[in-house]
PDB file of N, CA and C in Angstrom:
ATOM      1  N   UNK A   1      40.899 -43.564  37.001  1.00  0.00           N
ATOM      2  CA  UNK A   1      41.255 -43.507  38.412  1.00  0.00           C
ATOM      3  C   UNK A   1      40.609 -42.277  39.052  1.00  0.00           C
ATOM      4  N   UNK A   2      40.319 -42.529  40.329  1.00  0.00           N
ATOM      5  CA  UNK A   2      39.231 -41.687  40.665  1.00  0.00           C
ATOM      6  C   UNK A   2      40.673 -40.641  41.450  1.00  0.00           C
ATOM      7  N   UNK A   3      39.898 -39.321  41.114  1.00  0.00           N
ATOM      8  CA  UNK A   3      40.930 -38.103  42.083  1.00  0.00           C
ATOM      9  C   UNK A   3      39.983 -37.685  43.297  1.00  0.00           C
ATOM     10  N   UNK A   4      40.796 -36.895  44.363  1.00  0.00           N
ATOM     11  CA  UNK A   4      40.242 -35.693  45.111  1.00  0.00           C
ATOM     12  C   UNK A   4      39.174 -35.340  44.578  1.00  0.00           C
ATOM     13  N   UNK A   5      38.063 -34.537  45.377  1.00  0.00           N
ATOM     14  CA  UNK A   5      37.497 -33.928  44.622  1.00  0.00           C
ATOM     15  C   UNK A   5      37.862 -32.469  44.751  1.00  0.00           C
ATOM     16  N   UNK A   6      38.688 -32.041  45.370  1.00  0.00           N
ATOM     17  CA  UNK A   6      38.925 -30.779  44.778  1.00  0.00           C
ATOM     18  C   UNK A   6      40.367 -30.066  43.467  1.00  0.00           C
ATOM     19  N   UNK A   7      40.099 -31.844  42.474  1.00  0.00           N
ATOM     20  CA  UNK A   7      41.012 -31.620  41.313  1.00  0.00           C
ATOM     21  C   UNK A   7      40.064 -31.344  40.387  1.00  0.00           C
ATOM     22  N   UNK A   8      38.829 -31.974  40.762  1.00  0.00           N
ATOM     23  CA  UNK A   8      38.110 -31.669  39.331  1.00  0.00           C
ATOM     24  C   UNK A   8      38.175 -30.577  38.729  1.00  0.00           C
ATOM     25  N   UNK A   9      37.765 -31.019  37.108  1.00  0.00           N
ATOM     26  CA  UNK A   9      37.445 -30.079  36.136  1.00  0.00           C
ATOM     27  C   UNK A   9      36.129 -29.873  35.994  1.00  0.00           C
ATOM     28  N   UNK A  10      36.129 -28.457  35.209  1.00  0.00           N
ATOM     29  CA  UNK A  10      34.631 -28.170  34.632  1.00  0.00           C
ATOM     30  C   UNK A  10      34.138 -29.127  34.096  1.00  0.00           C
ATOM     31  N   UNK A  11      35.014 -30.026  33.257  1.00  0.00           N
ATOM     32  CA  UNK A  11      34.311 -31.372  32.351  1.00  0.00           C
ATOM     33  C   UNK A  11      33.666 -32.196  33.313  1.00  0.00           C
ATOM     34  N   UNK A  12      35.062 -32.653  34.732  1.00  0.00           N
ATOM     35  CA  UNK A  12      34.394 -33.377  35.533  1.00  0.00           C
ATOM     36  C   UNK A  12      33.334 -32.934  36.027  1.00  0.00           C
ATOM     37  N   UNK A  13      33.065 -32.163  36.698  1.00  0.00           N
ATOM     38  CA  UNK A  13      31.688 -31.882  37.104  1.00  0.00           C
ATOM     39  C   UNK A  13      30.615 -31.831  36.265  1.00  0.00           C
ATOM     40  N   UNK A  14      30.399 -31.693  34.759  1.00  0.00           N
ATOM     41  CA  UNK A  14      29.818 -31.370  34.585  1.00  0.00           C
ATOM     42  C   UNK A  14      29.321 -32.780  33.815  1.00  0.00           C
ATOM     43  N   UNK A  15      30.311 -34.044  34.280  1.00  0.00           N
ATOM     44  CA  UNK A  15      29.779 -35.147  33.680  1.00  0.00           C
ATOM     45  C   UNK A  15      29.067 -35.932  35.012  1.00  0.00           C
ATOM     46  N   UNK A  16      29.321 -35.297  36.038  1.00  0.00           N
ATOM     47  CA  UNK A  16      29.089 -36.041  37.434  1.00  0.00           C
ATOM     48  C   UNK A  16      27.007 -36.315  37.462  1.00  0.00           C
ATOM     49  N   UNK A  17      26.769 -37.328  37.639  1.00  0.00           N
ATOM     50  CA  UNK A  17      25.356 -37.420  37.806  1.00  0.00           C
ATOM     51  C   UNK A  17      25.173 -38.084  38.966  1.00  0.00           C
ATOM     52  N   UNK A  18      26.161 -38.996  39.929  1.00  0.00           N
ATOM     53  CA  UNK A  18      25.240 -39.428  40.991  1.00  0.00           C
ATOM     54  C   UNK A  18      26.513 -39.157  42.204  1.00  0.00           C
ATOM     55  N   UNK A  19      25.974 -39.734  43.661  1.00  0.00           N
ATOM     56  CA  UNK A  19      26.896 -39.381  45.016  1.00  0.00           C
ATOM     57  C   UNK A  19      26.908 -40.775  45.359  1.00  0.00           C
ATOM     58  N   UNK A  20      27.606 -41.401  46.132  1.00  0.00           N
ATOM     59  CA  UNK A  20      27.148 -42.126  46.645  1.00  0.00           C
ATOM     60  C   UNK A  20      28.067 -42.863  47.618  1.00  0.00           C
ATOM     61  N   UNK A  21      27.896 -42.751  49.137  1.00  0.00           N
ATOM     62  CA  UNK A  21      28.347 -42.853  50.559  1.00  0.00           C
ATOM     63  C   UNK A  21      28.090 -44.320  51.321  1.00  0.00           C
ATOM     64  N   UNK A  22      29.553 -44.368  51.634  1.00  0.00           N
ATOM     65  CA  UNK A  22      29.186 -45.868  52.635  1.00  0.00           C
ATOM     66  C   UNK A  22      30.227 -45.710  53.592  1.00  0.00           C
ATOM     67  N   UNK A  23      30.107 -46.466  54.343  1.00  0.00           N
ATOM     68  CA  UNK A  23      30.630 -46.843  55.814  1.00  0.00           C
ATOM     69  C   UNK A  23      31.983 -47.874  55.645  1.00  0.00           C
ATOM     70  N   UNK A  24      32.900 -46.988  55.743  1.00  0.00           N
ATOM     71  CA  UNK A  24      34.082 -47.519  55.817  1.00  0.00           C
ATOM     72  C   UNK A  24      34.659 -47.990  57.035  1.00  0.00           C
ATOM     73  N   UNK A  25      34.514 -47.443  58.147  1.00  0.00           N
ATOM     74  CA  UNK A  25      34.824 -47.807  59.647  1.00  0.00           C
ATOM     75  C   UNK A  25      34.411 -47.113  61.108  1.00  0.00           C
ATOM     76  N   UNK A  26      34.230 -47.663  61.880  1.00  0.00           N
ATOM     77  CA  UNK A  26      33.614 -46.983  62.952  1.00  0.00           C
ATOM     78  C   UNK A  26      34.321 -47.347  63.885  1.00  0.00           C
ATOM     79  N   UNK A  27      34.168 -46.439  65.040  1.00  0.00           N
ATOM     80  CA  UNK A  27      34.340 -46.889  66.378  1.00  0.00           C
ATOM     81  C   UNK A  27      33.092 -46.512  67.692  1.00  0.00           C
ATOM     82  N   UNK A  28      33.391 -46.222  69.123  1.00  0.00           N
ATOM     83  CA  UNK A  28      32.225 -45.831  69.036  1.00  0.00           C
ATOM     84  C   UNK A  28      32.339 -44.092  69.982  1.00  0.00           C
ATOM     85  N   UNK A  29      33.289 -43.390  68.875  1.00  0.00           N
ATOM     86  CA  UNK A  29      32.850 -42.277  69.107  1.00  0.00           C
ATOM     87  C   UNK A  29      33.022 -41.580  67.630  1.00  0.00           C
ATOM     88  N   UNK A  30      33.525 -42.262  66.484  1.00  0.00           N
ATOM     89  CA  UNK A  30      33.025 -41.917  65.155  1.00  0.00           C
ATOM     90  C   UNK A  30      33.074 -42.718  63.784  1.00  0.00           C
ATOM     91  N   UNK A  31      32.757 -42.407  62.608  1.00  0.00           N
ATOM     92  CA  UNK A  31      33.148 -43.179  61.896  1.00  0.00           C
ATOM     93  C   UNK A  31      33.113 -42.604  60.187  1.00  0.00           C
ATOM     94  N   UNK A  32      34.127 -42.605  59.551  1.00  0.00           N
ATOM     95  CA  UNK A  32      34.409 -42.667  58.417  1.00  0.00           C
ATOM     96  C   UNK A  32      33.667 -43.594  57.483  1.00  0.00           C
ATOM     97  N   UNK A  33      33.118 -42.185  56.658  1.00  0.00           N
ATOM     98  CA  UNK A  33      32.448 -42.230  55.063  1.00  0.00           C
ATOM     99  C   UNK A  33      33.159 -41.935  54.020  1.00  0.00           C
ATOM    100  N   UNK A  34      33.160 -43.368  52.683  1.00  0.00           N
ATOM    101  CA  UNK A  34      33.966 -43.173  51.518  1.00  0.00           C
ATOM    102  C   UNK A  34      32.494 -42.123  50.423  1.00  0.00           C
ATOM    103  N   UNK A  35      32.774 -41.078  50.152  1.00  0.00           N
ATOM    104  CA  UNK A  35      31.688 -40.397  49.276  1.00  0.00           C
ATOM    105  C   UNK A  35      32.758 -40.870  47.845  1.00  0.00           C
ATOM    106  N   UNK A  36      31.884 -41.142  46.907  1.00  0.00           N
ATOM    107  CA  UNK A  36      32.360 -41.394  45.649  1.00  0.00           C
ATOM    108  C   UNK A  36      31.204 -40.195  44.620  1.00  0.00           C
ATOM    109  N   UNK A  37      31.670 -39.649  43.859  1.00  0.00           N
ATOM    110  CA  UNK A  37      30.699 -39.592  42.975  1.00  0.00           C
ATOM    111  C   UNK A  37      31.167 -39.675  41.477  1.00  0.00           C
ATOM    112  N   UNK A  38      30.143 -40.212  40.561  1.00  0.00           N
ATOM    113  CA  UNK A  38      30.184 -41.216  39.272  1.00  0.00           C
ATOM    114  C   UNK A  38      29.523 -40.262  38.220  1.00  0.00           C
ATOM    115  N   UNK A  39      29.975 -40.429  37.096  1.00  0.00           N
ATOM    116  CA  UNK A  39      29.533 -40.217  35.814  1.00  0.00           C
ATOM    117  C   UNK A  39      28.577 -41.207  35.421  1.00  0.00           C
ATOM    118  N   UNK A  40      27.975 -41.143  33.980  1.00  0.00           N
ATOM    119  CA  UNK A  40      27.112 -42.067  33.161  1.00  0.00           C
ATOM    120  C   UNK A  40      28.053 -42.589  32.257  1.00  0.00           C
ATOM    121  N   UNK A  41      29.783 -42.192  31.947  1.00  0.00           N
ATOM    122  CA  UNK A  41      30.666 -43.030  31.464  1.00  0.00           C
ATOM    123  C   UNK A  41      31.599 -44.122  31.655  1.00  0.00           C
ATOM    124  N   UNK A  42      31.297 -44.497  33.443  1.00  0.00           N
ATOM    125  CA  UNK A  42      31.976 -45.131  33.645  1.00  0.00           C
ATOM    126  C   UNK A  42      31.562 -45.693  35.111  1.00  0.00           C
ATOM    127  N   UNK A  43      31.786 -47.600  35.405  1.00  0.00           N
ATOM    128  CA  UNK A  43      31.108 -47.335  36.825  1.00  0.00           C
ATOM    129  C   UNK A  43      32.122 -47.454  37.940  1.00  0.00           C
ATOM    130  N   UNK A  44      33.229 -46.500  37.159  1.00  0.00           N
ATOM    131  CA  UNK A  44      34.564 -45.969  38.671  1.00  0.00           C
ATOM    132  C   UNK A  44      34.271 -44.720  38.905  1.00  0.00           C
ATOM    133  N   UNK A  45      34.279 -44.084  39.719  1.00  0.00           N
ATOM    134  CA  UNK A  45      34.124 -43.163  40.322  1.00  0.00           C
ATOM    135  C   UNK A  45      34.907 -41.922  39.681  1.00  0.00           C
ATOM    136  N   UNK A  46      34.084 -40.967  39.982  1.00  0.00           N
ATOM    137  CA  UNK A  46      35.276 -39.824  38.933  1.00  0.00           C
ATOM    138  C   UNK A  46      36.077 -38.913  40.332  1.00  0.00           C
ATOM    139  N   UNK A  47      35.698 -38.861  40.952  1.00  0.00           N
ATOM    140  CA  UNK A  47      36.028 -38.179  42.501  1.00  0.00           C
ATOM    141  C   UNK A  47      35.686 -38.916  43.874  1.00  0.00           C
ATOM    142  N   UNK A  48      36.786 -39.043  44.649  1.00  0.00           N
ATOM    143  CA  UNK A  48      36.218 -39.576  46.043  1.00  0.00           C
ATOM    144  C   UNK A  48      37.248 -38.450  47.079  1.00  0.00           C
ATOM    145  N   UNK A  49      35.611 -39.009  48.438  1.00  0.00           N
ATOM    146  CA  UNK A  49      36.141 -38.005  49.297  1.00  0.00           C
ATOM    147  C   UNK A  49      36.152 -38.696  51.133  1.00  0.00           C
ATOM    148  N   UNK A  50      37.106 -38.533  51.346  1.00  0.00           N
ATOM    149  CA  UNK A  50      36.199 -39.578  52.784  1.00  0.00           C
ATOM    150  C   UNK A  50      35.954 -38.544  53.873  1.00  0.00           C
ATOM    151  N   UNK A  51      34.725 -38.713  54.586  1.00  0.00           N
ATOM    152  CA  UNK A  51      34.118 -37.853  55.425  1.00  0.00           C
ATOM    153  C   UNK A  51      34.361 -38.595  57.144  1.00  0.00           C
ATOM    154  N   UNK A  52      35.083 -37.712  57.743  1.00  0.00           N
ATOM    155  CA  UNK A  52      34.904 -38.349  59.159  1.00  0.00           C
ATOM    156  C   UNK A  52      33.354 -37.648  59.852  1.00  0.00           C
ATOM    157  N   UNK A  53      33.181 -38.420  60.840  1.00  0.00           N
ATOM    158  CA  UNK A  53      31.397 -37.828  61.074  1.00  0.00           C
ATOM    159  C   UNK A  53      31.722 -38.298  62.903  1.00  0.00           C
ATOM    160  N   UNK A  54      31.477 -37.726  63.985  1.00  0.00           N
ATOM    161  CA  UNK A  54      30.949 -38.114  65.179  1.00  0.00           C
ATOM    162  C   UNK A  54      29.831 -38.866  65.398  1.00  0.00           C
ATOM    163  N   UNK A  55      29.859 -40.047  66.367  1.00  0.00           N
ATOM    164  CA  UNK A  55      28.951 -40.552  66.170  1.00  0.00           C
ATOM    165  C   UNK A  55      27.955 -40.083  67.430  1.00  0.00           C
ATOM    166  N   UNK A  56      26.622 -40.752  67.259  1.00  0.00           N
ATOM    167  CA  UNK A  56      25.976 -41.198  66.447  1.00  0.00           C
ATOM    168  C   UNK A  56      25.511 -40.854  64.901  1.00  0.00           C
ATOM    169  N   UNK A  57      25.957 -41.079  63.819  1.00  0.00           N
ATOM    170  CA  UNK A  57      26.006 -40.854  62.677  1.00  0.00           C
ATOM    171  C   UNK A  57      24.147 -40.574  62.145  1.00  0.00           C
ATOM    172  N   UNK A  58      23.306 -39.999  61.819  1.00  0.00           N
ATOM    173  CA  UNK A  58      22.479 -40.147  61.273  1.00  0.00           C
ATOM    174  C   UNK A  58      22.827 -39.808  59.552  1.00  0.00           C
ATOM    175  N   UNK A  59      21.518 -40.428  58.946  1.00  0.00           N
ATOM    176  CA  UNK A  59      21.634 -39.767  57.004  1.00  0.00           C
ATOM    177  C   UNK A  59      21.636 -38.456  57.340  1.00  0.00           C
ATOM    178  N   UNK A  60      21.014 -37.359  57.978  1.00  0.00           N
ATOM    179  CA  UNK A  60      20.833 -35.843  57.926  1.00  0.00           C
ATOM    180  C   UNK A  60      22.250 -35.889  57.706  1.00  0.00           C
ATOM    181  N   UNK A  61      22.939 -35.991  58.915  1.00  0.00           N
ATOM    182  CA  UNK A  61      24.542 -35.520  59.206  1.00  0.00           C
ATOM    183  C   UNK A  61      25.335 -35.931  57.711  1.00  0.00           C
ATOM    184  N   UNK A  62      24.810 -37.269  57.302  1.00  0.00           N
ATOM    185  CA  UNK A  62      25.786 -37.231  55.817  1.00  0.00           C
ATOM    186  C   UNK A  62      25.227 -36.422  55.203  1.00  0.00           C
ATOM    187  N   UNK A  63      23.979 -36.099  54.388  1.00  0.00           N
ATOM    188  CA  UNK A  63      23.853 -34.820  53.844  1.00  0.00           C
ATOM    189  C   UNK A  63      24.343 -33.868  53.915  1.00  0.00           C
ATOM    190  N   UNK A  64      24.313 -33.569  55.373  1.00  0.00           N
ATOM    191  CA  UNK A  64      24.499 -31.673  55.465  1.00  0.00           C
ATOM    192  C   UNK A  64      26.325 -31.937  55.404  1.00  0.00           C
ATOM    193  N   UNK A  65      27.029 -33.386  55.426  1.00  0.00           N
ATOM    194  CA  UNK A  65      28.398 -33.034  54.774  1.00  0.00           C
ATOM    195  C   UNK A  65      28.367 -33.233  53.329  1.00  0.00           C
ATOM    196  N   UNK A  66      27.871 -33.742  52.848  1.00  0.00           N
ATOM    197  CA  UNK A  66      27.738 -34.003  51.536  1.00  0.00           C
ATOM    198  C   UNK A  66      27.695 -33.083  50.498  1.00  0.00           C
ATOM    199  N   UNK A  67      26.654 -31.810  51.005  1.00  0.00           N
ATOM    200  CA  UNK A  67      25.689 -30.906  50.563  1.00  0.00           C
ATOM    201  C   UNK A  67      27.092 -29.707  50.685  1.00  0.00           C
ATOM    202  N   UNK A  68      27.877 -30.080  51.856  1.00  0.00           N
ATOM    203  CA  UNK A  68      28.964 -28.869  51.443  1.00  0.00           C
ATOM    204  C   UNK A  68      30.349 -28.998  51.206  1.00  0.00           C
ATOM    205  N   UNK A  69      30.577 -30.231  51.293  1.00  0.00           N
ATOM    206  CA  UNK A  69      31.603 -30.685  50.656  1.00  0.00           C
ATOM    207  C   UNK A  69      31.530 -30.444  49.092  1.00  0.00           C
ATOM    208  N   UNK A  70      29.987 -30.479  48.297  1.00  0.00           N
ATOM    209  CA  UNK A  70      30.038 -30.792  46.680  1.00  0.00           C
ATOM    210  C   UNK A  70      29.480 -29.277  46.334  1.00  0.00           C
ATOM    211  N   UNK A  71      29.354 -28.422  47.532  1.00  0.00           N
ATOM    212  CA  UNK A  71      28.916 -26.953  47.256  1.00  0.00           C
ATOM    213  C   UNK A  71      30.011 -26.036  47.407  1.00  0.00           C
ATOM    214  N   UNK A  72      31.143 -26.847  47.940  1.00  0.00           N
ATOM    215  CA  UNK A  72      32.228 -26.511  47.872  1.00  0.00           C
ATOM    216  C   UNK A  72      33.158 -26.595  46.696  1.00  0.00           C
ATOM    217  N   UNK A  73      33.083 -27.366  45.623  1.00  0.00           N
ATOM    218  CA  UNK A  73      33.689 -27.881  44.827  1.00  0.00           C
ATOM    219  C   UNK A  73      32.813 -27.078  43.179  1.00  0.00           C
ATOM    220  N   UNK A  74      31.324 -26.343  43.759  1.00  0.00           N
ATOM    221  CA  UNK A  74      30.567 -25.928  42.630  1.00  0.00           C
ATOM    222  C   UNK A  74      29.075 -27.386  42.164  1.00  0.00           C
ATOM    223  N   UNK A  75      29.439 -28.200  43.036  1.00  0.00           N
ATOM    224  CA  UNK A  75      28.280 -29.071  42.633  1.00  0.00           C
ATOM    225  C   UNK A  75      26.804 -29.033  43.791  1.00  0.00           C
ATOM    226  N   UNK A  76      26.126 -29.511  43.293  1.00  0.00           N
ATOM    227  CA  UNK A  76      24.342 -29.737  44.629  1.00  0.00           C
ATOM    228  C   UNK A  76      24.067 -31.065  44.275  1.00  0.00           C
ATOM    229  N   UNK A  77      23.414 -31.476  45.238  1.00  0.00           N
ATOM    230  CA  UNK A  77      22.569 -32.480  45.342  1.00  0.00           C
ATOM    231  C   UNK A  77      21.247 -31.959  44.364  1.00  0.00           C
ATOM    232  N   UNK A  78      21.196 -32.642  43.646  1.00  0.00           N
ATOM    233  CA  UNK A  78      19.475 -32.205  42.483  1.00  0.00           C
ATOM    234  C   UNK A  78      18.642 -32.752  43.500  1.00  0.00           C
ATOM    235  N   UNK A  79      18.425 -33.860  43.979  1.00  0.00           N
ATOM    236  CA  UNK A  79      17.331 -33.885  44.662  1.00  0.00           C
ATOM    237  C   UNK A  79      17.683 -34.243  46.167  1.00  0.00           C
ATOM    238  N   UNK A  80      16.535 -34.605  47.270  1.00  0.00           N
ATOM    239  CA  UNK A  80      16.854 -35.134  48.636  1.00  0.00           C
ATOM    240  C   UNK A  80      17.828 -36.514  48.999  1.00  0.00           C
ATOM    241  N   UNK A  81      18.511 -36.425  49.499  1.00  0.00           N
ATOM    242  CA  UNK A  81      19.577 -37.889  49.643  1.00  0.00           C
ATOM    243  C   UNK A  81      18.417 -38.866  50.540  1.00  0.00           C
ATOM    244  N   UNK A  82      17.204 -39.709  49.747  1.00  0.00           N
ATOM    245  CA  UNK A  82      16.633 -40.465  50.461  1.00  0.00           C
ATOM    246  C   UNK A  82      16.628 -41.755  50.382  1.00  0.00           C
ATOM    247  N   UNK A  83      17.072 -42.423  49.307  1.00  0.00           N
ATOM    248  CA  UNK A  83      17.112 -43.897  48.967  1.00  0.00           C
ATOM    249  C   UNK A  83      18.536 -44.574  49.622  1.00  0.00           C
ATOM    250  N   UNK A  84      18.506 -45.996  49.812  1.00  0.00           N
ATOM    251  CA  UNK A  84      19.014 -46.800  50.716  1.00  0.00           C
ATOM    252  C   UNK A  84      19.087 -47.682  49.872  1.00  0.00           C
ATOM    253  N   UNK A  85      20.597 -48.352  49.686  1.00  0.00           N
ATOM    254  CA  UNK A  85      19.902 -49.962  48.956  1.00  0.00           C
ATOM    255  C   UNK A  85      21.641 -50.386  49.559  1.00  0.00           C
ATOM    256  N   UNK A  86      21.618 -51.252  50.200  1.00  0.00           N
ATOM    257  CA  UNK A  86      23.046 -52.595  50.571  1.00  0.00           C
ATOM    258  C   UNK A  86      23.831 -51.129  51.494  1.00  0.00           C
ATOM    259  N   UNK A  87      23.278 -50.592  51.973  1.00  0.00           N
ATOM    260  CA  UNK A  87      24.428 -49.432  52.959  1.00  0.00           C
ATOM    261  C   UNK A  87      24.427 -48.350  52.548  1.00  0.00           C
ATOM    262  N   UNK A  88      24.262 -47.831  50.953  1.00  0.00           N
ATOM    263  CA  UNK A  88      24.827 -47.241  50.412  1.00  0.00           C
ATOM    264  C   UNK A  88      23.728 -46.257  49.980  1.00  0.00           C
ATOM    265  N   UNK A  89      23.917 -44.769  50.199  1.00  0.00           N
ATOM    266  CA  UNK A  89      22.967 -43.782  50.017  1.00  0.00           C
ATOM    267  C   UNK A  89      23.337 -42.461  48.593  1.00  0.00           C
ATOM    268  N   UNK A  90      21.898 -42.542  47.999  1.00  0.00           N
ATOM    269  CA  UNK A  90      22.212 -42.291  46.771  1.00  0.00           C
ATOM    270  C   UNK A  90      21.727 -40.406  46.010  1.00  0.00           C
ATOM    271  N   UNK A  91      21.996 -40.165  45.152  1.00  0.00           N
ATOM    272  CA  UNK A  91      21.540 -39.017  44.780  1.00  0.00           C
ATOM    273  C   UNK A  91      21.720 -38.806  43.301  1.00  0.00           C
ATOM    274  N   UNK A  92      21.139 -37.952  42.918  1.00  0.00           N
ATOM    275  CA  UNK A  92      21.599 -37.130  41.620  1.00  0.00           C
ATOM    276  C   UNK A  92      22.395 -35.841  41.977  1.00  0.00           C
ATOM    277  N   UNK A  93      23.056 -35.315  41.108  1.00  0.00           N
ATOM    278  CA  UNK A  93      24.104 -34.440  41.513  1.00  0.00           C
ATOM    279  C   UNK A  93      24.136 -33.919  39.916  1.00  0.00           C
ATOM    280  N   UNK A  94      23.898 -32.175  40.139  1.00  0.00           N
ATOM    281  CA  UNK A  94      24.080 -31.317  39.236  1.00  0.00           C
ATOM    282  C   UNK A  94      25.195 -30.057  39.616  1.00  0.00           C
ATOM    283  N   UNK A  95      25.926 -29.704  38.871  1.00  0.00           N
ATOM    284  CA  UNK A  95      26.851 -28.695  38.260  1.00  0.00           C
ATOM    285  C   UNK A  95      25.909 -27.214  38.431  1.00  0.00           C
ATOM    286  N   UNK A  96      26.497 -26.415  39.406  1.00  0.00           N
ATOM    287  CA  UNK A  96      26.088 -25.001  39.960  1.00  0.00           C
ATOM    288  C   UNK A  96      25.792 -24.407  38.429  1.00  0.00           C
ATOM    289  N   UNK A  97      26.927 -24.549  37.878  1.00  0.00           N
ATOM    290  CA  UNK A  97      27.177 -24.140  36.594  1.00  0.00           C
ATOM    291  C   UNK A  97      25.914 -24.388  35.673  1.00  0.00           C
ATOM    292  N   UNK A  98      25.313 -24.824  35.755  1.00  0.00           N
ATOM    293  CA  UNK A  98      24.352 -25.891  34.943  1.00  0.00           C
ATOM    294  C   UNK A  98      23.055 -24.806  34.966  1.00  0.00           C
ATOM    295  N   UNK A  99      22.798 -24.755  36.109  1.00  0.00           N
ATOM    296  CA  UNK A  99      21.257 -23.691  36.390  1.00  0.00           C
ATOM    297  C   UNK A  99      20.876 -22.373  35.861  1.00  0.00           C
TER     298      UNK A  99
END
């Protein structure tokens, strides 16, 4: 069962490898993002977080919440949040700890 993400453990984070954000509801002055992020042990989520955003929503704006929501918690984005596939925007995700 997926927690908060600000329950994780060192384990959790440090098993976390991907992010990944979709569109839960809008209106038209904003709209709520479910952020999940996943291990390589399992394909439930080890942490979720939902992001409210003003709209017009661009990908930058989920990043730059993304980027401090999981820099908040001790995690980064490893690389640029650029791929797209069915809504849903993806990443690798490394442990501060890690570097």
């Amino acid at each position: 069962m997926a927690k908060p993400l600000g329950e994780l453990t060192d384990a959790d984070k440090a098993s976390v490898v991907s992010v990944v954000a979709h569109r839960q509801a809008g209106d038209s002055t904003s709209e709520s993002w479910d952020v999940s992020l996943f291990s390589l042990a399992s394909d439930s989520p080890v942490a979720t977080d939902v992001v409210g955003l003003l709209n017009p929503v661009s990908s930058d704006q989920i990043t730059e919440h993304v980027v401090f929501v999981l820099g908040r918690e001790g995690l980064k984005l490893e690389q640029p949040w650029r791929s797209q596939r069915d809504g849903y925007f993806m990443s690798g995700v490394v442990s501060l700890d890690s570097n």
